[in-house]
Protein backbone atom coordinates (compact mmCIF):
# COMPACT_ATOMS: atom_id res chain seq x y z
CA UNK A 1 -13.51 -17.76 -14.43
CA UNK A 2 -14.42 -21.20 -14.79
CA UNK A 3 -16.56 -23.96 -13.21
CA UNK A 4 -14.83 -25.66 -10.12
CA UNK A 5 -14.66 -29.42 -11.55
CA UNK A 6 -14.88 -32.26 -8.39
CA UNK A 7 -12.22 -34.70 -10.21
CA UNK A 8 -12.53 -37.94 -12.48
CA UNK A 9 -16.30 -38.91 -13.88
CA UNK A 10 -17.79 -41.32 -11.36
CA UNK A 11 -18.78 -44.70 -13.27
CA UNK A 12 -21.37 -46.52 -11.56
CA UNK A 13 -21.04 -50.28 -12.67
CA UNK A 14 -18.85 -53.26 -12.42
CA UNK A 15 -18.28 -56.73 -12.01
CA UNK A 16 -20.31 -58.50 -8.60
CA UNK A 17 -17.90 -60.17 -6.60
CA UNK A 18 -19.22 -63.82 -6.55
CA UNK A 19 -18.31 -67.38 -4.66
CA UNK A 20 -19.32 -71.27 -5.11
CA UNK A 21 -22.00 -71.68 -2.32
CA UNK A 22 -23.87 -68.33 -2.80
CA UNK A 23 -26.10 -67.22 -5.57
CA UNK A 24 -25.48 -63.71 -6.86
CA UNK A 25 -27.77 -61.40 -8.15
CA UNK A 26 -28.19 -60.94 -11.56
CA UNK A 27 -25.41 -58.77 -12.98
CA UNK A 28 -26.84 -54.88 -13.11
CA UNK A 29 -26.99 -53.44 -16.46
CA UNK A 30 -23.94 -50.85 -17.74
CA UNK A 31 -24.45 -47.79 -16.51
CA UNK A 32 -23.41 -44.45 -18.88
CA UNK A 33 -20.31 -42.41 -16.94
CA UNK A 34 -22.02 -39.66 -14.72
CA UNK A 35 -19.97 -36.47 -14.68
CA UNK A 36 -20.61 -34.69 -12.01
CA UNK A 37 -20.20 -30.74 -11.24
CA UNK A 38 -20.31 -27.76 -8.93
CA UNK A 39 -23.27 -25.99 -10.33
CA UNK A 40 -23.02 -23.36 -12.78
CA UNK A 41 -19.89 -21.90 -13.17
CA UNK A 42 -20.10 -17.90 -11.50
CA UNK A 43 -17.82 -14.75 -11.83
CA UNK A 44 -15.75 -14.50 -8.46
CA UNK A 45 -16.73 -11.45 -5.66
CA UNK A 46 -12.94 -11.15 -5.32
CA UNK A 47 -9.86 -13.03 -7.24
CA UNK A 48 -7.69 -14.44 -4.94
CA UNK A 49 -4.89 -17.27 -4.92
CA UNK A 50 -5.93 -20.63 -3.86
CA UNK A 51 -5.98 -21.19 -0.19
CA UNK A 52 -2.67 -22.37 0.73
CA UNK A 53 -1.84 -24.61 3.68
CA UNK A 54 0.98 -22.30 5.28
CA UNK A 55 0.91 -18.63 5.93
CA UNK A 56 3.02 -16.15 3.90
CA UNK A 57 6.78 -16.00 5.28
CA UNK A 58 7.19 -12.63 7.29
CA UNK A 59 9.75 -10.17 6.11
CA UNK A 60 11.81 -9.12 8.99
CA UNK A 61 10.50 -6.22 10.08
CA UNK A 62 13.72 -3.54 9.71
CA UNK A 63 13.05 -3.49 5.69
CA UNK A 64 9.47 -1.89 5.63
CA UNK A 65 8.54 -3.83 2.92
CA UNK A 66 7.01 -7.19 1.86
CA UNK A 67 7.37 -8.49 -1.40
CA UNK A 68 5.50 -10.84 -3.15
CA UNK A 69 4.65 -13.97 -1.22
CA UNK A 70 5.50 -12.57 2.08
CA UNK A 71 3.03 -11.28 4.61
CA UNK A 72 2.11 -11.30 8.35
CA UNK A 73 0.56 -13.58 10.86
CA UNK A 74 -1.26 -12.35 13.68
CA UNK A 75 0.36 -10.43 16.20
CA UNK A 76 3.18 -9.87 13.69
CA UNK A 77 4.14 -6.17 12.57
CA UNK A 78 5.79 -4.09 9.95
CA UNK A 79 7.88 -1.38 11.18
CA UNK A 80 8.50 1.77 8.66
CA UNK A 81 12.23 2.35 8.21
CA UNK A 82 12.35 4.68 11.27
CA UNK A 83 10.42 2.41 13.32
CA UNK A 84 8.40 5.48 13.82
CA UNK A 85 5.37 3.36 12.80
CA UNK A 86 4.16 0.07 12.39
CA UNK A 87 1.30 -2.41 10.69
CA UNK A 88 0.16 -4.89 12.35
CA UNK A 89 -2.09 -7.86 12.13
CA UNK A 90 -4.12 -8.03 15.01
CA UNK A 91 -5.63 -10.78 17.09
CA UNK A 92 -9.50 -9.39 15.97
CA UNK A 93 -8.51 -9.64 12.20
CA UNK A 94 -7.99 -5.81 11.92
CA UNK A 95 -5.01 -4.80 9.83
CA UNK A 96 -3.84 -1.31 11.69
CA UNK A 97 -1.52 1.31 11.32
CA UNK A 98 0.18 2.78 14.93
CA UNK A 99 2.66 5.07 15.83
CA UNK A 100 5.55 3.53 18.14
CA UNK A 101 4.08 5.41 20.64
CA UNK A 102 0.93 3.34 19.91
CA UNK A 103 -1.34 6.03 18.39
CA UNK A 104 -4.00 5.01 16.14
CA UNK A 105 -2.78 5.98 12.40
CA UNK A 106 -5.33 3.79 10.28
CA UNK A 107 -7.53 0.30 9.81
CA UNK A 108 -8.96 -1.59 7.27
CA UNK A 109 -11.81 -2.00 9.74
CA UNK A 110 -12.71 -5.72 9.29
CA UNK A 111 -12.86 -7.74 12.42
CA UNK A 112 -13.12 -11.33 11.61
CA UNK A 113 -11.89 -12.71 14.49
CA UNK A 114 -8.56 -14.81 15.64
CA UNK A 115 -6.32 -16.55 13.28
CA UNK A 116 -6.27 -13.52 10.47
CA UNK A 117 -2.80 -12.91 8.36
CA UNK A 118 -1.95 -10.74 5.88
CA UNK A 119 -0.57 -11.98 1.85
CA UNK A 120 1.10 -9.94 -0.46
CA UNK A 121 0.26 -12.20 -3.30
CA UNK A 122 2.46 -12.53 -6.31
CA UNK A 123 -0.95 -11.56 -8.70
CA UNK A 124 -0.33 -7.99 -7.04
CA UNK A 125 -3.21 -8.04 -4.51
CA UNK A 126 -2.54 -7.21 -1.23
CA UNK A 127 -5.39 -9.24 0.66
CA UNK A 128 -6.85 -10.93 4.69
CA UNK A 129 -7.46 -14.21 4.96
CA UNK A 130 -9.52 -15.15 7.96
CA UNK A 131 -8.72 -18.50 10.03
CA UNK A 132 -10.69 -20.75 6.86
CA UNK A 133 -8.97 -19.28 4.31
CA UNK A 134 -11.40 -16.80 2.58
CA UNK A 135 -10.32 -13.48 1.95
CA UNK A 136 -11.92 -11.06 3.86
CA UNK A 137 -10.32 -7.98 2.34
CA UNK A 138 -8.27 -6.73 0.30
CA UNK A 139 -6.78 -3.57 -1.63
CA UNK A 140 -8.43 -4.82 -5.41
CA UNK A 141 -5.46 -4.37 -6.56
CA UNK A 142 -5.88 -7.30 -9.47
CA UNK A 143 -6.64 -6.85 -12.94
CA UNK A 144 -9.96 -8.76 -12.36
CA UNK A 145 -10.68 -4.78 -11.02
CA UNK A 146 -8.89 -3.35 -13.52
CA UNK A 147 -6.98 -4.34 -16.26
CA UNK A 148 -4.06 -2.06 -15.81
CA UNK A 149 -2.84 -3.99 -13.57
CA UNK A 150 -1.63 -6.70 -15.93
CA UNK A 151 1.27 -3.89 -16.64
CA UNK A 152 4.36 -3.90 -15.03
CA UNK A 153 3.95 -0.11 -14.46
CA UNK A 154 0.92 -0.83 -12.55
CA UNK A 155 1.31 -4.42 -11.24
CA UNK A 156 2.43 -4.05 -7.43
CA UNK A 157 5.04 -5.99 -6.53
CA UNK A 158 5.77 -4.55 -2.83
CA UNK A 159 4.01 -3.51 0.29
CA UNK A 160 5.87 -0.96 2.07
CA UNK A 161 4.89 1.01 5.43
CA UNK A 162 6.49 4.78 5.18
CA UNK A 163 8.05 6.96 7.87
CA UNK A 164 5.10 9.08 7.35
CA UNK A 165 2.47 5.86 8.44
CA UNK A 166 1.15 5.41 5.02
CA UNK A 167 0.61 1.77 3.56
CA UNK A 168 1.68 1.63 -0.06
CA UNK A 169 1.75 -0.32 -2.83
CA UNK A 170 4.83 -0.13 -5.46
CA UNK A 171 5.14 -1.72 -9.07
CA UNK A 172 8.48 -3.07 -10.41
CA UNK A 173 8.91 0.79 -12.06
CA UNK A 174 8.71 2.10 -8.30
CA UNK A 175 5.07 3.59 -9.29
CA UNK A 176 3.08 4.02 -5.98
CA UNK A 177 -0.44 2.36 -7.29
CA UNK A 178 -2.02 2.11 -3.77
CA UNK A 179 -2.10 4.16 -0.91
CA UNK A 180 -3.71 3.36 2.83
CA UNK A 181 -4.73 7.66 2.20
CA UNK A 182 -6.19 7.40 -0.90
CA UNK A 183 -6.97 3.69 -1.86
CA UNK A 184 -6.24 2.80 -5.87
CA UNK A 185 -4.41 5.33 -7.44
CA UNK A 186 -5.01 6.97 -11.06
CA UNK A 187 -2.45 8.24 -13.50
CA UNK A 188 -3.13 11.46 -12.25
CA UNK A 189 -3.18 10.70 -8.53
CA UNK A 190 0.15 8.11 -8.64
CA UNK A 191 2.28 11.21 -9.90
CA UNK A 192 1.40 10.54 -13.59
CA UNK A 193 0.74 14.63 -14.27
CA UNK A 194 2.89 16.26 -11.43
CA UNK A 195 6.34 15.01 -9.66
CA UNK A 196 8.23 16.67 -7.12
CA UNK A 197 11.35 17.46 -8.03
CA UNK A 198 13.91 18.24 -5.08
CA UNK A 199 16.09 21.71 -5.09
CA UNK A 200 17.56 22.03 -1.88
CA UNK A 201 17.44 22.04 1.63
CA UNK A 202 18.41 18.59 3.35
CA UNK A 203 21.20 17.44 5.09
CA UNK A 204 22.22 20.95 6.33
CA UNK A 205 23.36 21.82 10.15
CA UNK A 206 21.21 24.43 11.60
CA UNK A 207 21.94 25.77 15.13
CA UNK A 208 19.44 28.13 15.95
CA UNK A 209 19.69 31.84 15.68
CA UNK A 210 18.03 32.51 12.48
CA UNK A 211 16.10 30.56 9.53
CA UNK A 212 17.12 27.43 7.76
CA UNK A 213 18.04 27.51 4.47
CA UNK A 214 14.27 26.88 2.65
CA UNK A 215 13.41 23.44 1.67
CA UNK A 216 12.48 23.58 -1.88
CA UNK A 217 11.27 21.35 -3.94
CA UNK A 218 9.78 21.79 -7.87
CA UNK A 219 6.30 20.86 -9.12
CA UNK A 220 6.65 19.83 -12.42
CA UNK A 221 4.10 19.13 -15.48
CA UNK A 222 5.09 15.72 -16.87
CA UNK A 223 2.83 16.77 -19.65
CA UNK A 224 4.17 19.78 -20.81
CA UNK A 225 7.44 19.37 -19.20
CA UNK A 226 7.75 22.42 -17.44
CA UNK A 227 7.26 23.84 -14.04
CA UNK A 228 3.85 24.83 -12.60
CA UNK A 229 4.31 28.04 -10.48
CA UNK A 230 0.24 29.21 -10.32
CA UNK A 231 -0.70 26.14 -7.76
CA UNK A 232 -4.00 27.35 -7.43
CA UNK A 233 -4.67 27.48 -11.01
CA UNK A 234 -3.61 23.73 -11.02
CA UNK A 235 -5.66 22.59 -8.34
CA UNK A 236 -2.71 21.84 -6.53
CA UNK A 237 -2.20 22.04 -2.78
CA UNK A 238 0.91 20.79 0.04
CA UNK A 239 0.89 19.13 3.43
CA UNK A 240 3.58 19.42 5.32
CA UNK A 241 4.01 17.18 8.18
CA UNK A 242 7.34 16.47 10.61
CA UNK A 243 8.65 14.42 13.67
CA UNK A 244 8.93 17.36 15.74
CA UNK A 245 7.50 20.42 16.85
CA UNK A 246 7.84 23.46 14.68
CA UNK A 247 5.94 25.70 12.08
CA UNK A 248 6.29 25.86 8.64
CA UNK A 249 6.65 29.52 7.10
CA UNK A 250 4.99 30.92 3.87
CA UNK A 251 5.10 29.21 0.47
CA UNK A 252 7.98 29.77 -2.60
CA UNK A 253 8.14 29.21 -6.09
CA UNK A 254 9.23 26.21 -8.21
CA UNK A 255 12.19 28.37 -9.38
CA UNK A 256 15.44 29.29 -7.18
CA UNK A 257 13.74 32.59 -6.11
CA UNK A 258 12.05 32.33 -2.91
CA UNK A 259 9.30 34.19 -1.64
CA UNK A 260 9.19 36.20 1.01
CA UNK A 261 7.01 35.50 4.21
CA UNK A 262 3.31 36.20 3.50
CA UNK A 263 3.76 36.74 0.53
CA UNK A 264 0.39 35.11 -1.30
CA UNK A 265 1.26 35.54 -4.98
CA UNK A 266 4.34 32.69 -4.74
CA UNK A 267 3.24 29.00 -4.77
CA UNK A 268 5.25 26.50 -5.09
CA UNK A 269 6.44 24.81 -1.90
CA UNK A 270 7.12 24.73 1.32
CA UNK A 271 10.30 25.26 4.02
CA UNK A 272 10.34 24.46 7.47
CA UNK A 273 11.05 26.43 10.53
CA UNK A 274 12.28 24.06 13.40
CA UNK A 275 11.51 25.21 17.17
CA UNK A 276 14.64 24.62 19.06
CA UNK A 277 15.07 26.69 21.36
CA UNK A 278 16.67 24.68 24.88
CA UNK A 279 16.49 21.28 23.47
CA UNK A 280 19.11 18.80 22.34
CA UNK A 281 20.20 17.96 18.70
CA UNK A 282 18.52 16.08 16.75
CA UNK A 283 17.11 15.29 13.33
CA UNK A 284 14.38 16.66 11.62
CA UNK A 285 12.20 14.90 9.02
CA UNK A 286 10.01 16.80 6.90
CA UNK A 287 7.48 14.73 4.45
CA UNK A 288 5.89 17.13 1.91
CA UNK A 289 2.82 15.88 0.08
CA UNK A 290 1.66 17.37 -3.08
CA UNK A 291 -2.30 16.84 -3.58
CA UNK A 292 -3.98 17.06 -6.89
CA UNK A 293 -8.40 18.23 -5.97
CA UNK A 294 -7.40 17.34 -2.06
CA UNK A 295 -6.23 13.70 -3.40
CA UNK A 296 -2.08 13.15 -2.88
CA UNK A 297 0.24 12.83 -6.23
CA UNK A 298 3.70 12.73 -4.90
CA UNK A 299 5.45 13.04 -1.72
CA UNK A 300 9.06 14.11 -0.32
CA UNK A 301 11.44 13.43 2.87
CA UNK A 302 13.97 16.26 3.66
CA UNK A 303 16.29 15.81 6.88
CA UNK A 304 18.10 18.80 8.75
CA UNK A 305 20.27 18.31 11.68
CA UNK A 306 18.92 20.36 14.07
CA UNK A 307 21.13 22.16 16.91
CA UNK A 308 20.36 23.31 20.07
């Protein structure tokens, strides 16, 4: 960073203007230029773009997403694909997570008042302005914080609010570098050790009377290459979470066998059993999480059509 200069040196001097009936004063010696400066020049508390005189153009809100130079004004909202969920830039300068129904999800928790909007900025921080144009927050994002983001595997590029509620951050390789659940990412944490690898289990018709087919999905070691089957050995651990009611039933492996209920020697996985017993058709959406030490990695969305 460098000191702020105020513009062209300031010159005092000149010549006096003068007329026929009036004495003038003695012409005032030549001056040296004076430059003049800010003050010494300091390391920024936060990079950010300059202040610009517009907000950020609003991507419309069916996409999920908002890519560089696009952002929200206040009152304005994000809605995930599913419009299960939405962000939105409130009128007290808090930038929250809801469900459609309106329940709380998350917050940045900064309340700066009226006039607030959002900026996914082209540097790859996703940052609050307040009504004067400071930021107020933002995710540090910026290679100021770290250099890696000065790569195009870690530079984010897109802002996208997922069916599950979670804010994210994507690079141009589709690497999720931020998350609104864990903050920055690491290699580890942004999938660089473990990926999910999907087996089977989605788009399938269930009508009741039994179990659905298992939702399976493979943990695999991008180091070694293979597949991890001892989770607990790994440190590894799922969430399971849905848009319905239901439970989920026992864990399998990472291969095609699957384990039977309650049994505690497979890991691997998850698979879903819907409650739908008297109620109408409908979709199900399943997002498994894989967590590294409590701290998520990689995630999945299976769908089932559900019967009554």
């Amino acid at each position: 960073p460098v000191g702020a200069y105020t513009g062209a040196p300031v010159t005092s001097g000149g010549a006096p203007a003068t007329t026929s009936s009036v004495p003038t004063k003695p012409k005032p010696k030549a001056t040296k230029p004076v430059t003049t400066y800010q003050g010494k020049p300091t390391k920024p508390a936060k990079p950010t773009e300059p202040a610009k005189t517009t907000a950020p153009s609003t991507t419309p809100s069916e996409t999920g997403a908002l890519t560089a130079g696009k952002g929200l004004k206040e009152t304005e909202k994000l809605y995930s694909p599913d419009k299960s969920h939405y962000l939105v830039m409130q009128s007290d300068g808090n930038l929250c997570i809801y469900t459609s129904s309106d329940r709380f999800v998350w917050c940045n928790m900064v309340t700066k008042g009226s006039g607030c909007r959002l900026d996914m900025q082209s540097d790859g921080n996703l940052v609050v302005y307040d009504r004067n144009g400071q930021a107020c927050w933002s995710t540090e994002t910026h290679p100021y914080f770290d250099s890696k983001f000065r790569s195009s595997e870690w530079k984010p590029v897109r802002c996208a609010l997922e069916n599950d509620g979670t804010l994210c951050l994507y690079s141009a390789t589709n690497k999720k570098v931020w998350s609104s659940k864990a903050g920055k990412l690491t290699d580890e944490s942004a999938g660089g050790s473990y990926s999910l690898e999907y087996v089977s289990g989605a788009g399938q018709d269930y009508g009741g009377g039994g179990m659905p087919k298992p939702m399976v999905l493979k943990i695999k070691d991008k180091a070694s290459g293979s597949y991890v089957t001892d989770l607990r050995g790994n440190g590894l651990t799922f969430e399971v979470t849905a848009n319905t009611d239901g439970q989920y039933d026992g864990q399998f492996n990472n291969l095609n066998n699957y384990c039977k209920n309650g049994d505690k020697a497979c890991y691997g996985g998850y698979y879903y059993v819907p409650s739908n017993r008297g109620k109408s058709p409908y979709t199900l959406k399943v997002t498994v999480t894989l967590k590294k030490d409590g701290k998520a990695v990689d995630s999945y969305v299976v769908e089932e059509n559900i019967g009554g």
